[in-house]
C-alpha atoms as a PDB file:
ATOM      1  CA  UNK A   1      99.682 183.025  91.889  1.00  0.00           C
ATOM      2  CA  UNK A   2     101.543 180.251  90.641  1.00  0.00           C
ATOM      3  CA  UNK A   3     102.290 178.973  94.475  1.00  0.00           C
ATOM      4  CA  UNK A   4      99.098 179.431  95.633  1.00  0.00           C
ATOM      5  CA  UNK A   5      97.952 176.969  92.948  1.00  0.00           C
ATOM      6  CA  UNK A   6     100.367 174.793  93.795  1.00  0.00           C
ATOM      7  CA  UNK A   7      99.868 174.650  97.535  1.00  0.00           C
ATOM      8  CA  UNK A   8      95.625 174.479  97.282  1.00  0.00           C
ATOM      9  CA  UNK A   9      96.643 170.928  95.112  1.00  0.00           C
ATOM     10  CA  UNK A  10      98.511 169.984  97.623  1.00  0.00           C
ATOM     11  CA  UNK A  11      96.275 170.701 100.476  1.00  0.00           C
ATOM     12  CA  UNK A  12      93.541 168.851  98.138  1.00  0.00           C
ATOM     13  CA  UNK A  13      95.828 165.745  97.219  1.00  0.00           C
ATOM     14  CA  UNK A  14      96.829 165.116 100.822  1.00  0.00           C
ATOM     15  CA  UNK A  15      92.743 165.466 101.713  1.00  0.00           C
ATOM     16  CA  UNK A  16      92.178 162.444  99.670  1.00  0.00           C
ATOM     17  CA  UNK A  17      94.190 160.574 101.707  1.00  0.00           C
ATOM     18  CA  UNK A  18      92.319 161.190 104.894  1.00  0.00           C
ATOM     19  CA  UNK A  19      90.491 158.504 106.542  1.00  0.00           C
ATOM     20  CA  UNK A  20      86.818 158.519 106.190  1.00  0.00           C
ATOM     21  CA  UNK A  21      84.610 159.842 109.127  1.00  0.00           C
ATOM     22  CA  UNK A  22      83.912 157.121 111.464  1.00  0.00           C
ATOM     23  CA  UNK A  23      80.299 155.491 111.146  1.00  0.00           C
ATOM     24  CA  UNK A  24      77.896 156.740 113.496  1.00  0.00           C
ATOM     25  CA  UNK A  25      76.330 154.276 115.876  1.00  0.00           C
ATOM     26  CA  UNK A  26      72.959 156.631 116.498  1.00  0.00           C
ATOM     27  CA  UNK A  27      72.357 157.674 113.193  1.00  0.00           C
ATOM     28  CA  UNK A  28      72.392 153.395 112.588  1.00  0.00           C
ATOM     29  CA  UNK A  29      69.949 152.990 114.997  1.00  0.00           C
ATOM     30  CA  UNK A  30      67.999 155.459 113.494  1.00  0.00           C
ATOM     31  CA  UNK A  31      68.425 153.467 110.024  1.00  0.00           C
ATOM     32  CA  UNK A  32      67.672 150.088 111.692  1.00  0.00           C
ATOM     33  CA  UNK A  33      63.970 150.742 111.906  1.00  0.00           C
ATOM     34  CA  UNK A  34      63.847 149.487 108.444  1.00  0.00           C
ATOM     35  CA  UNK A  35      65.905 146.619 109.098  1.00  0.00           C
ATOM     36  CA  UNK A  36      63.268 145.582 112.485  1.00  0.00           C
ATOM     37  CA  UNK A  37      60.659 145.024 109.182  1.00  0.00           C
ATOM     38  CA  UNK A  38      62.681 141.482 108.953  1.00  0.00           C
ATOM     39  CA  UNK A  39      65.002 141.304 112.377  1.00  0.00           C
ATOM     40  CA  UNK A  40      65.493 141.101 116.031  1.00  0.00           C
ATOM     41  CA  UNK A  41      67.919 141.642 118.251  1.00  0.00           C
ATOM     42  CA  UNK A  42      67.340 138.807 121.139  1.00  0.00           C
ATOM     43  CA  UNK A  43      70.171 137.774 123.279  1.00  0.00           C
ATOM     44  CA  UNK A  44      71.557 134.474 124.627  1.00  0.00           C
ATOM     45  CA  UNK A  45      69.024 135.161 127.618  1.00  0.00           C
ATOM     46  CA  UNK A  46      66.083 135.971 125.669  1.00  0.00           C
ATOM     47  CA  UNK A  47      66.217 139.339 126.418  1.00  0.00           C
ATOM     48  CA  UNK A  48      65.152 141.583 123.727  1.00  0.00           C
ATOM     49  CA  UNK A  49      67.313 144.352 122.612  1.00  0.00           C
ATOM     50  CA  UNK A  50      65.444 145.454 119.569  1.00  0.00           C
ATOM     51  CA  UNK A  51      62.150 144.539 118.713  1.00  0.00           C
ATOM     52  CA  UNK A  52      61.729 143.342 115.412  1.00  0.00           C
ATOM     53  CA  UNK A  53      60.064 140.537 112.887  1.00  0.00           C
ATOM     54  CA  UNK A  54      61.516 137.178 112.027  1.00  0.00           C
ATOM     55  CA  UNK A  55      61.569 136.691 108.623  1.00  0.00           C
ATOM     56  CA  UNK A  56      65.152 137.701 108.822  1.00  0.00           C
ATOM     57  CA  UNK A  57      67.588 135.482 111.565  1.00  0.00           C
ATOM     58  CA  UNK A  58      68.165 137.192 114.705  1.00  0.00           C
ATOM     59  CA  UNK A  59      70.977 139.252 114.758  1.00  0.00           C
ATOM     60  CA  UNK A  60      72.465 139.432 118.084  1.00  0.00           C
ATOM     61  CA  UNK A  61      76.342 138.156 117.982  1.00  0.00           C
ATOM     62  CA  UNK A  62      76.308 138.617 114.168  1.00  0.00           C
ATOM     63  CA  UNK A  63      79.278 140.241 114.475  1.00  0.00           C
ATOM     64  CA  UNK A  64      82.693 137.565 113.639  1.00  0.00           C
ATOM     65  CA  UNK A  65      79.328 134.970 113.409  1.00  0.00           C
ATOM     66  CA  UNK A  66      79.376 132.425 110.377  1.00  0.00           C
ATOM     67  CA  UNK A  67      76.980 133.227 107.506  1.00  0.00           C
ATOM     68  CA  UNK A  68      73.912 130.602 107.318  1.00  0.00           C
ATOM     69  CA  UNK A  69      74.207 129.875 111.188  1.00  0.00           C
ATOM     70  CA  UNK A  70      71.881 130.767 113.304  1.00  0.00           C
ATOM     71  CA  UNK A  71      70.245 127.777 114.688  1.00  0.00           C
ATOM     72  CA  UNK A  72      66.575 127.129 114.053  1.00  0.00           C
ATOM     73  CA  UNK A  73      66.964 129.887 111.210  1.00  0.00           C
ATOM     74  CA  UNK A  74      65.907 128.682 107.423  1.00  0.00           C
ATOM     75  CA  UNK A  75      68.662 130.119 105.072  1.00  0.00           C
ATOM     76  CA  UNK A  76      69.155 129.697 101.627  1.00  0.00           C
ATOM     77  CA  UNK A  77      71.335 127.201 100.342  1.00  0.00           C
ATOM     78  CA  UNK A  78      73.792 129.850  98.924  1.00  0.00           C
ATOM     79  CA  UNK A  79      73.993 131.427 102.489  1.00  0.00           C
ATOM     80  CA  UNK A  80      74.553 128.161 104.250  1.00  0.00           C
ATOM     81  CA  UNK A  81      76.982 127.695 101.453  1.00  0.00           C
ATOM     82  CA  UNK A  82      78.463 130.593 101.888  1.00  0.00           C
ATOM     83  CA  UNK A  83      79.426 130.020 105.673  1.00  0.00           C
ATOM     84  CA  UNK A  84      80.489 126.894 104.926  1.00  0.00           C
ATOM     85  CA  UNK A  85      83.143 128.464 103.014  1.00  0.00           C
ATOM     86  CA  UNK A  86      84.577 130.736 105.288  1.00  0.00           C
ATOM     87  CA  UNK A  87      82.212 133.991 105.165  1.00  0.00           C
ATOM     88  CA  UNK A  88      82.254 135.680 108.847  1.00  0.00           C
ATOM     89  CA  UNK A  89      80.229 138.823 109.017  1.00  0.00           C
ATOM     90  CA  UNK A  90      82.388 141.630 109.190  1.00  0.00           C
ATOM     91  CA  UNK A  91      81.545 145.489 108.235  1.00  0.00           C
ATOM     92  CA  UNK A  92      82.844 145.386 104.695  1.00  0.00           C
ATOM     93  CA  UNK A  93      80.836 142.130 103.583  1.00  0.00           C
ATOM     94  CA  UNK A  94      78.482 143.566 105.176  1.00  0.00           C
ATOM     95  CA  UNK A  95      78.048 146.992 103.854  1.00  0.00           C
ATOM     96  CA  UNK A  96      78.442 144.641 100.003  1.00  0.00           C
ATOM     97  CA  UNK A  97      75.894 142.270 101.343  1.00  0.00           C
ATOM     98  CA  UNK A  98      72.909 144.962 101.920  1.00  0.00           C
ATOM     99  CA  UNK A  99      73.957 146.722  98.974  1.00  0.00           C
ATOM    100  CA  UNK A 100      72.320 143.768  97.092  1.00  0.00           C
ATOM    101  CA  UNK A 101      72.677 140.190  98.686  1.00  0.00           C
ATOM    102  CA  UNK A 102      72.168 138.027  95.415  1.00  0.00           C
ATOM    103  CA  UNK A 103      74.902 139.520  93.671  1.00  0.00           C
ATOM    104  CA  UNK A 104      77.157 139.763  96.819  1.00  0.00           C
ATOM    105  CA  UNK A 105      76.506 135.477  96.926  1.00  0.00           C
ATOM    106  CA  UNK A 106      77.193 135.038  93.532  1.00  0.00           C
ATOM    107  CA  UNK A 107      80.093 136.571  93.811  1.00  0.00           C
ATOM    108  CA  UNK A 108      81.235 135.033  97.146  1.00  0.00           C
ATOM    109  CA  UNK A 109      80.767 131.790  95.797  1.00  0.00           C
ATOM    110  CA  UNK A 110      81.348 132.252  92.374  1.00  0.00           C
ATOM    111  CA  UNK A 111      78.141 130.948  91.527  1.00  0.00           C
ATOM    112  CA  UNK A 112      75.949 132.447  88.805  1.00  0.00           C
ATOM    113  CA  UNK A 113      72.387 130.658  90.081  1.00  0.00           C
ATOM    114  CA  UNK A 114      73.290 131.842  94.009  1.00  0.00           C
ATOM    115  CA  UNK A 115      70.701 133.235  95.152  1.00  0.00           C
ATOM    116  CA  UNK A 116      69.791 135.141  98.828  1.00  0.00           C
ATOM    117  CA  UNK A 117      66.519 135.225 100.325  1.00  0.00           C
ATOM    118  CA  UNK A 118      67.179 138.936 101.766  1.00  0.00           C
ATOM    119  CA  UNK A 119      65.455 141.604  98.588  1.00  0.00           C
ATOM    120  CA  UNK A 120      65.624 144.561 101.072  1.00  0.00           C
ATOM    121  CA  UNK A 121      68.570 146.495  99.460  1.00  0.00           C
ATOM    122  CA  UNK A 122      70.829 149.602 100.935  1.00  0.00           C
ATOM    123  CA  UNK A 123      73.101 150.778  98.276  1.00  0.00           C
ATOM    124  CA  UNK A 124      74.278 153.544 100.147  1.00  0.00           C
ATOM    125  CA  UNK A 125      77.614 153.059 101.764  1.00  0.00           C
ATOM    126  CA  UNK A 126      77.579 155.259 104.825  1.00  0.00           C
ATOM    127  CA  UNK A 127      74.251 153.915 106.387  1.00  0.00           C
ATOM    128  CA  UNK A 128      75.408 150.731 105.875  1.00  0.00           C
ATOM    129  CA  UNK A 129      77.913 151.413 108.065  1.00  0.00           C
ATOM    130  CA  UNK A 130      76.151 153.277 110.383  1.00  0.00           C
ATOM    131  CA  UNK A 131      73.854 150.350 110.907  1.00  0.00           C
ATOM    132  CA  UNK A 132      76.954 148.025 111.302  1.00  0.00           C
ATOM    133  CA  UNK A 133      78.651 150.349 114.005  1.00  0.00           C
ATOM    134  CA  UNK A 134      74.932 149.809 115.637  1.00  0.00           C
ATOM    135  CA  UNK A 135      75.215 146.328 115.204  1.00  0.00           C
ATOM    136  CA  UNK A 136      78.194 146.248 116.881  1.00  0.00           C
ATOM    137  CA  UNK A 137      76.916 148.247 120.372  1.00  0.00           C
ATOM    138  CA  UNK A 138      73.742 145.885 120.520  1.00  0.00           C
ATOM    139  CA  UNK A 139      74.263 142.743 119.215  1.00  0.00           C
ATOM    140  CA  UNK A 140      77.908 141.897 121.178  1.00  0.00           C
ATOM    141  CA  UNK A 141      77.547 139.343 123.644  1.00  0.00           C
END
């Protein structure tokens, strides 16, 4: 009895150690319909690859892109700010970021009065990645 304790722990202590399962780009899509309230996906052509409003900046080559940058785009100053010091998009500021973009600027810049202009907010973890392994098939130049 005693060993088959001891080897189910085992099996379940070297299962925590697994790597996650790996973000699903369809199931993103899926979950970007929500995002399309605010954003596009237009590229370098014009061409659209997902329709969407612009109240949010375009997000086609967001991916490695400075924060605050597209052109023509009105950011907040913490955004702007935020590029300016070094923030790239990459999946796990972004996955922070939509979890709640105020607090993800105020921390980034260590700036209590930051503030982002973004209020939708995705605290769940796995559809933010989901969204950002989406992000990556139709926003890369």
């Amino acid at each position: 009895m005693r060993q088959k304790l001891t080897a189910i722990l085992v099996v379940l202590a070297a299962g925590t150690g697994l790597p996650a399962s790996a973000a699903d780009p369809q199931r993103g899509e899926r979950l970007f319909n929500d995002c399309r309230a605010c954003h596009a996906v237009i590229d370098e052509t014009g061409k659209v690859r997902e329709r969407g409003g612009r109240t949010g900046p375009n997000l086609f080559g967001v991916i490695g892109r400075h924060a605050g940058s597209v052109p023509g785009f009105h950011y907040s100053t913490s955004m702007v700010a935020a590029g300016q010091n070094g923030l790239r998009w990459n999946e796990a500021d972004f996955v922070v970021y939509v979890r709640d973009a105020t607090a993800f600027l105020r921390d980034y810049l260590s700036d209590p009065s930051a503030r982002g202009k973004m209020a939708y907010k995705l605290p769940d973890e796995t559809k933010a990645r989901d969204i950002w392994a989406y992000l990556e098939r139709v926003s890369t130049p």
